[in-house]
PDB file of N, CA and C in Angstrom:
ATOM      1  N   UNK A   1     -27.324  19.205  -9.435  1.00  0.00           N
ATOM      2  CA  UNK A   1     -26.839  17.874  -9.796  1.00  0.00           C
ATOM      3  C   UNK A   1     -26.143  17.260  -8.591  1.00  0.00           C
ATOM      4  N   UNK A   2     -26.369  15.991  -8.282  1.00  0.00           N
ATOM      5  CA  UNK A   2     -25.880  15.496  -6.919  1.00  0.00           C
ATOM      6  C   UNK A   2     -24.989  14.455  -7.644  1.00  0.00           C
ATOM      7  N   UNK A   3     -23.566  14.989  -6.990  1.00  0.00           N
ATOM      8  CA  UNK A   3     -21.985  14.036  -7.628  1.00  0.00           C
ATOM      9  C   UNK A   3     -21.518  13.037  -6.597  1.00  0.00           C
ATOM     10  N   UNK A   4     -22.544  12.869  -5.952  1.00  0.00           N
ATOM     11  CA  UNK A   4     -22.107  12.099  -4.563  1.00  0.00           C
ATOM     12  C   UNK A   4     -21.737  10.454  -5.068  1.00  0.00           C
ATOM     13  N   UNK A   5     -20.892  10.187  -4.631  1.00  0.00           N
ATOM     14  CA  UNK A   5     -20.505   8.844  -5.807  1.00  0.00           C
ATOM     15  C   UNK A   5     -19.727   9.143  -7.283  1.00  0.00           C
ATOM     16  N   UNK A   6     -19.502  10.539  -7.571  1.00  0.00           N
ATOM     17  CA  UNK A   6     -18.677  10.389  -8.593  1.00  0.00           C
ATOM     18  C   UNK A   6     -17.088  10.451  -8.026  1.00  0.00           C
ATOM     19  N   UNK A   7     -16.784  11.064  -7.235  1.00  0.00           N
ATOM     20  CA  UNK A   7     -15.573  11.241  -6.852  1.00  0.00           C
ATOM     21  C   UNK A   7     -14.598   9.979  -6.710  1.00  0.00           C
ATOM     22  N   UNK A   8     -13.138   9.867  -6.654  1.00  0.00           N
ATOM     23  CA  UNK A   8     -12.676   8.871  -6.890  1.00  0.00           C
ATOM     24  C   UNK A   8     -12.179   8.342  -5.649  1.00  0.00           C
ATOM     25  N   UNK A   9     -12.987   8.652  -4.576  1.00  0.00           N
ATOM     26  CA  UNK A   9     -12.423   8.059  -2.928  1.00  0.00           C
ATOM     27  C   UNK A   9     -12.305   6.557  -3.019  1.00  0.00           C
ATOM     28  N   UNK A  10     -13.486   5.653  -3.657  1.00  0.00           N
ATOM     29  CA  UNK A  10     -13.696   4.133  -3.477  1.00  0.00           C
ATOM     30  C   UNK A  10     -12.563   3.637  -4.851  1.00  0.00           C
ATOM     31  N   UNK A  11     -12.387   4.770  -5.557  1.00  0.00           N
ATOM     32  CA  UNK A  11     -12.086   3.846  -6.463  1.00  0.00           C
ATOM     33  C   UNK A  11     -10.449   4.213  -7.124  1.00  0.00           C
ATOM     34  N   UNK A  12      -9.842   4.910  -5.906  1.00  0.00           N
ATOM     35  CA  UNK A  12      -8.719   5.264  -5.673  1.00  0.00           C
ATOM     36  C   UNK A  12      -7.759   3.972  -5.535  1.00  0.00           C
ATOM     37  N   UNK A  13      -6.323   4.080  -6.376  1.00  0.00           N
ATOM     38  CA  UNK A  13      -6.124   2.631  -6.001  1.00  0.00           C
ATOM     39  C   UNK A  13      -4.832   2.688  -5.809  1.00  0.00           C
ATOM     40  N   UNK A  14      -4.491   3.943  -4.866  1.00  0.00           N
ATOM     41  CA  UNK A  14      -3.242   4.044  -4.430  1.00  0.00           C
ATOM     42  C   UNK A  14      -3.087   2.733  -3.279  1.00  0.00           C
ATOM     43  N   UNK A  15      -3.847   2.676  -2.533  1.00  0.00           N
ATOM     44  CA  UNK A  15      -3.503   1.779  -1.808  1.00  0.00           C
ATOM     45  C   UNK A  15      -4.219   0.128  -1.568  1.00  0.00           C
ATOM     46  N   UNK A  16      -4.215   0.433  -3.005  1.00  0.00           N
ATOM     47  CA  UNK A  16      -5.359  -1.396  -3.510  1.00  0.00           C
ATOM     48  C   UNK A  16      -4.401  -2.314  -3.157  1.00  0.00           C
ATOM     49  N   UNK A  17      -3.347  -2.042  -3.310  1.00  0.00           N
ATOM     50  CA  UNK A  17      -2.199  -3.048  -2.385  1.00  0.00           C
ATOM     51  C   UNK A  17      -1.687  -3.674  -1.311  1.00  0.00           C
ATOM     52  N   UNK A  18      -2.261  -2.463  -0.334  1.00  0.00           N
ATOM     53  CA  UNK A  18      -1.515  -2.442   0.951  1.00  0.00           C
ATOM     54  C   UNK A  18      -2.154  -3.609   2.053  1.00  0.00           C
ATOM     55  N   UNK A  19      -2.860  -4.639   1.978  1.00  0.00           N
ATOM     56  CA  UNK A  19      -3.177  -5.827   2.101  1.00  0.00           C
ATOM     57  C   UNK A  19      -2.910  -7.271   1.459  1.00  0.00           C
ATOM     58  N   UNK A  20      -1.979  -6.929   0.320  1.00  0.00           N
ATOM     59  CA  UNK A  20      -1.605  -8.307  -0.491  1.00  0.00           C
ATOM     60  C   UNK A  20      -0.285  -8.677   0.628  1.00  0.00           C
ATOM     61  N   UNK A  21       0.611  -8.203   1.308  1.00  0.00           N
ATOM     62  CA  UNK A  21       1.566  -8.957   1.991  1.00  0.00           C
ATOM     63  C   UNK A  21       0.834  -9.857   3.115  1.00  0.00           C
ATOM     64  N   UNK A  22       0.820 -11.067   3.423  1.00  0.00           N
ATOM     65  CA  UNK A  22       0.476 -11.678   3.727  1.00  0.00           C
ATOM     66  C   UNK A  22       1.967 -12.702   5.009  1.00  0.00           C
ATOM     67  N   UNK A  23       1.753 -13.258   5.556  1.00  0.00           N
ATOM     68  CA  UNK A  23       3.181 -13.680   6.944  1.00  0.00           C
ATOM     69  C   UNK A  23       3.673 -14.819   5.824  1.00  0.00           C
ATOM     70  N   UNK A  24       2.843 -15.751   4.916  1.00  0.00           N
ATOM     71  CA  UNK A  24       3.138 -16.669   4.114  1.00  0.00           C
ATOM     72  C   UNK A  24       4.418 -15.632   3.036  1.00  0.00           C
ATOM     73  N   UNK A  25       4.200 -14.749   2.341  1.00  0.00           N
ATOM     74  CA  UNK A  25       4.821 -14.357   1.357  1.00  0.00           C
ATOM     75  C   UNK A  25       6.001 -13.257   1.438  1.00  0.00           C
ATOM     76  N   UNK A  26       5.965 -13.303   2.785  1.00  0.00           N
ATOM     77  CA  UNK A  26       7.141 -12.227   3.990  1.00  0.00           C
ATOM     78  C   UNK A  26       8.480 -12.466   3.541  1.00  0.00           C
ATOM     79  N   UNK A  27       9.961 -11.910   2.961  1.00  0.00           N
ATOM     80  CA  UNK A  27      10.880 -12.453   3.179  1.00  0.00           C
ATOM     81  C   UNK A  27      11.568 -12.575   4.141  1.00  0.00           C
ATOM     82  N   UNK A  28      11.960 -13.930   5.141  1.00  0.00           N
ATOM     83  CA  UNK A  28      12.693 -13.970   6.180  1.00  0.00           C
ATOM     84  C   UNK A  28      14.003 -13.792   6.120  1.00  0.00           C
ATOM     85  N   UNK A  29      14.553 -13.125   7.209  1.00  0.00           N
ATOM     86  CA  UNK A  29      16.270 -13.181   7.291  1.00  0.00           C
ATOM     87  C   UNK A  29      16.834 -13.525   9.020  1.00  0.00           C
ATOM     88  N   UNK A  30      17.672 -14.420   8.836  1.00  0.00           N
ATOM     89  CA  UNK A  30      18.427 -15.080   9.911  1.00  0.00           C
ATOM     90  C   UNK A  30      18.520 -13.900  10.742  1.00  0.00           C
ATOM     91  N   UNK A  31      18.544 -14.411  12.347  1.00  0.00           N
ATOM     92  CA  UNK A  31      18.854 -12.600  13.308  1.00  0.00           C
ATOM     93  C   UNK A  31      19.356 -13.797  14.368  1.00  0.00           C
ATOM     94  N   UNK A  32      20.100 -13.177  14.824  1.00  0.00           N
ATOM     95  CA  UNK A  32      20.542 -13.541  16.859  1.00  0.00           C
ATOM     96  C   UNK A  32      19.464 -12.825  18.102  1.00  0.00           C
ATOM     97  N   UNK A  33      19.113 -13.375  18.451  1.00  0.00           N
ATOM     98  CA  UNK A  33      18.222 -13.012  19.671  1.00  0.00           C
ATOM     99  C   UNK A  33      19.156 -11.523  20.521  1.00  0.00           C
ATOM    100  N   UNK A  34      19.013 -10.895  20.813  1.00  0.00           N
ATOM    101  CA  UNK A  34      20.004  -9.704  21.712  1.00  0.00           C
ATOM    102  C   UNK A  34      19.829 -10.685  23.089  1.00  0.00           C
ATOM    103  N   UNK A  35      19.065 -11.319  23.775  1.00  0.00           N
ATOM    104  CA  UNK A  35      18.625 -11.640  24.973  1.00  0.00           C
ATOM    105  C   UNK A  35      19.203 -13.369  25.283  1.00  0.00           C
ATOM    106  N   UNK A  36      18.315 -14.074  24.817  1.00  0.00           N
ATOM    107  CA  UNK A  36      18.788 -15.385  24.348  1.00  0.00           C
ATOM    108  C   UNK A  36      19.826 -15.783  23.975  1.00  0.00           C
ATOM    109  N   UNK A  37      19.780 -15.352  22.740  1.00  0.00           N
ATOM    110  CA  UNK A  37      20.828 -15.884  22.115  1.00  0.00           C
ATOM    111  C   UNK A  37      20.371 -17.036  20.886  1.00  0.00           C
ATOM    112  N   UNK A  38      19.209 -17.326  20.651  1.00  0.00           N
ATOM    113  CA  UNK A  38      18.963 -18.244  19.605  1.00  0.00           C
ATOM    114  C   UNK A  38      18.973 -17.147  18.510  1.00  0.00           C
ATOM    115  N   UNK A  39      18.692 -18.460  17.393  1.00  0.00           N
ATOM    116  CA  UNK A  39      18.346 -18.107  16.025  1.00  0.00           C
ATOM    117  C   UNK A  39      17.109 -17.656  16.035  1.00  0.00           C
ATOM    118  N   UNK A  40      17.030 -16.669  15.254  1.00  0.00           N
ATOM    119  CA  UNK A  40      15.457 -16.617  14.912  1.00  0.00           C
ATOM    120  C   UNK A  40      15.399 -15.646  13.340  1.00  0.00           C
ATOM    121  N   UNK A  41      14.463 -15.869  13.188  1.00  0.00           N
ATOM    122  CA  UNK A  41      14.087 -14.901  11.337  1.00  0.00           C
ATOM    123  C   UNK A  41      12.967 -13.900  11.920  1.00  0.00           C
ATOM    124  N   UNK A  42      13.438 -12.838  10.840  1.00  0.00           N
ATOM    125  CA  UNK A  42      12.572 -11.094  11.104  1.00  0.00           C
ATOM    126  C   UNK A  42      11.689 -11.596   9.922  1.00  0.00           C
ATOM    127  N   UNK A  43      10.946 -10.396   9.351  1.00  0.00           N
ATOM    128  CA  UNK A  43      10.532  -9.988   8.304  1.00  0.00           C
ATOM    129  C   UNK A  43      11.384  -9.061   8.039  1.00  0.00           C
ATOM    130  N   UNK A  44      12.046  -8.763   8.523  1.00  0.00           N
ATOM    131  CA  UNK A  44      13.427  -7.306   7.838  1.00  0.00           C
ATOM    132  C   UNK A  44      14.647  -7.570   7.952  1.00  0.00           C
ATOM    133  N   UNK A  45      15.463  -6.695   7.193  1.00  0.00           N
ATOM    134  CA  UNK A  45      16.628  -6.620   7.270  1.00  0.00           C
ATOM    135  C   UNK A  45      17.409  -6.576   8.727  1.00  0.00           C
ATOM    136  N   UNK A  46      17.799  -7.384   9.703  1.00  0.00           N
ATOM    137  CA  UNK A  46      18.398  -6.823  10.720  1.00  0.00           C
ATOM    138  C   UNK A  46      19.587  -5.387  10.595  1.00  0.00           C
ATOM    139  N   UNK A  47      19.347  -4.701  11.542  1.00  0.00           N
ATOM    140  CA  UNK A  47      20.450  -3.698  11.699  1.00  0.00           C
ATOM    141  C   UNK A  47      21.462  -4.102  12.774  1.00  0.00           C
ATOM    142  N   UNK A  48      22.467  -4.455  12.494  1.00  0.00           N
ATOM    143  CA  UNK A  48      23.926  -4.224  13.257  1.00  0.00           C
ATOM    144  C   UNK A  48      23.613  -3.193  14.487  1.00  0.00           C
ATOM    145  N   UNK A  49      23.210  -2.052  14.553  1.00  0.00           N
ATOM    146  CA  UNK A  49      23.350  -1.398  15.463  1.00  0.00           C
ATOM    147  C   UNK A  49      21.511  -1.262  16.736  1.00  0.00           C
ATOM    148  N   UNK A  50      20.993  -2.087  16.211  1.00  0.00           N
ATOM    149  CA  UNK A  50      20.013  -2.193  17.023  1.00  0.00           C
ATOM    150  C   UNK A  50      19.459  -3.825  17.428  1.00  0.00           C
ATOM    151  N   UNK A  51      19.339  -4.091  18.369  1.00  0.00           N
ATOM    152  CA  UNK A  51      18.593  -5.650  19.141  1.00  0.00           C
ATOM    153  C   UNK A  51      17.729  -5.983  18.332  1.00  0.00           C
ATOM    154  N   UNK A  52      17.858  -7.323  17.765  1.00  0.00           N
ATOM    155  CA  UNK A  52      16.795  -7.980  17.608  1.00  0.00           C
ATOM    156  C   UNK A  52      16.217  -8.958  18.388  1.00  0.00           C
ATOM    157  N   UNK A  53      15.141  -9.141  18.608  1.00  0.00           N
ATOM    158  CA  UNK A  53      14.333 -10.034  19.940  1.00  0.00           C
ATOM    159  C   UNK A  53      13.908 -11.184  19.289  1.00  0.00           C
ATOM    160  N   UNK A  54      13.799 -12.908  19.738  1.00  0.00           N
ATOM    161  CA  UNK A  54      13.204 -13.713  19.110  1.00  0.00           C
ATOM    162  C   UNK A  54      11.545 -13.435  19.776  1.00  0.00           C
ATOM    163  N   UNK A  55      10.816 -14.169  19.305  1.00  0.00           N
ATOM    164  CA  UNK A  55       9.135 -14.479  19.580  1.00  0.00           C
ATOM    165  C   UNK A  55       9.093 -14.733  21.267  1.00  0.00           C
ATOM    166  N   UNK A  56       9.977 -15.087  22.117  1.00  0.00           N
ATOM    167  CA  UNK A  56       9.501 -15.464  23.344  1.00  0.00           C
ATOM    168  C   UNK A  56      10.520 -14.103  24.305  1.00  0.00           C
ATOM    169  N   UNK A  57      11.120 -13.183  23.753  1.00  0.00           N
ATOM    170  CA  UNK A  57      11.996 -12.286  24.384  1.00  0.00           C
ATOM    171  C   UNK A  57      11.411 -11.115  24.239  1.00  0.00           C
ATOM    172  N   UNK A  58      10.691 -10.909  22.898  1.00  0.00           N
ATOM    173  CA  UNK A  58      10.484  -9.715  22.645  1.00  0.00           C
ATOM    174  C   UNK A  58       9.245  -8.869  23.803  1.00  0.00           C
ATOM    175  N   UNK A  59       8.338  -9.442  23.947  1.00  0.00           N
ATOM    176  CA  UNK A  59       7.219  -9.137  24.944  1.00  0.00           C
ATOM    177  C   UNK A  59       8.045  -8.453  25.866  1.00  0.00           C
ATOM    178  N   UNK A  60       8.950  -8.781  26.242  1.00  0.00           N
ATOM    179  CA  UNK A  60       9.633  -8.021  27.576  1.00  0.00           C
ATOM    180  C   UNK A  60      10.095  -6.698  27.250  1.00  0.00           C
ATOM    181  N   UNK A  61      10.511  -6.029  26.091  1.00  0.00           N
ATOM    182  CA  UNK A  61      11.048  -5.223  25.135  1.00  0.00           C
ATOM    183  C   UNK A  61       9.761  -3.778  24.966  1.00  0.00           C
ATOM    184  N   UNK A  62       8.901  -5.132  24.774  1.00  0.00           N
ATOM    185  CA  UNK A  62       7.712  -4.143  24.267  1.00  0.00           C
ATOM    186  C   UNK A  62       6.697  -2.761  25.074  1.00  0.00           C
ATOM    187  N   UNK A  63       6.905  -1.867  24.903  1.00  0.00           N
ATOM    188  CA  UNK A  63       6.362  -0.655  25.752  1.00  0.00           C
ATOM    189  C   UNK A  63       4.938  -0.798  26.182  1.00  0.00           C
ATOM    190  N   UNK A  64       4.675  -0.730  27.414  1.00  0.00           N
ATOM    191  CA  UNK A  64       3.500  -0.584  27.545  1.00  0.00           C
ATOM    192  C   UNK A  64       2.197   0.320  26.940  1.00  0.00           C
ATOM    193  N   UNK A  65       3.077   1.411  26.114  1.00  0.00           N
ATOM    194  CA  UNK A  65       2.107   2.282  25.381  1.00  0.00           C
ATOM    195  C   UNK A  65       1.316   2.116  23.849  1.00  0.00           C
ATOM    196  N   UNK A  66       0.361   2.407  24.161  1.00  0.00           N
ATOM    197  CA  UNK A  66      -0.590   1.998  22.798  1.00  0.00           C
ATOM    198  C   UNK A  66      -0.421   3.020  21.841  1.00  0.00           C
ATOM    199  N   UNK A  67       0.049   3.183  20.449  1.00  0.00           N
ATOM    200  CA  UNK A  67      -0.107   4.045  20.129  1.00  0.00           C
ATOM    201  C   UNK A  67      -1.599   4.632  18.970  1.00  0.00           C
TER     202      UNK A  67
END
């Protein structure tokens, strides 16, 4: 008997989700630039103890390594 197609790989729906967040439906939160100094909004919670970068600072921040 060939079960090829019964198994539940396609129709697994642990992660039927993990594409509905979308940049439109993101919650933003206010941050200070570490560099600048402007305003700018994350998608996360800022942490107190680590830099946040606005959109034109961060590139400089960013590691050259791909992971």
């Amino acid at each position: 008997m060939d079960r090829r197609g019964s198994g539940s790989f396609h129709n697994n729906r642990s992660g039927s989700d993990r594409g509905s967040f979308t940049r439109e439906n993101r919650e933003l939160h206010n941050a200070t630039c570490a560099d600048c100094g402007n305003e700018t909004k994350v998608p996360f919670i800022p942490d107190p103890n680590r830099p946040v970068y606005c959109r034109d600072c961060l590139p400089a921040h960013r590691s050259s390594k791909k992971y």
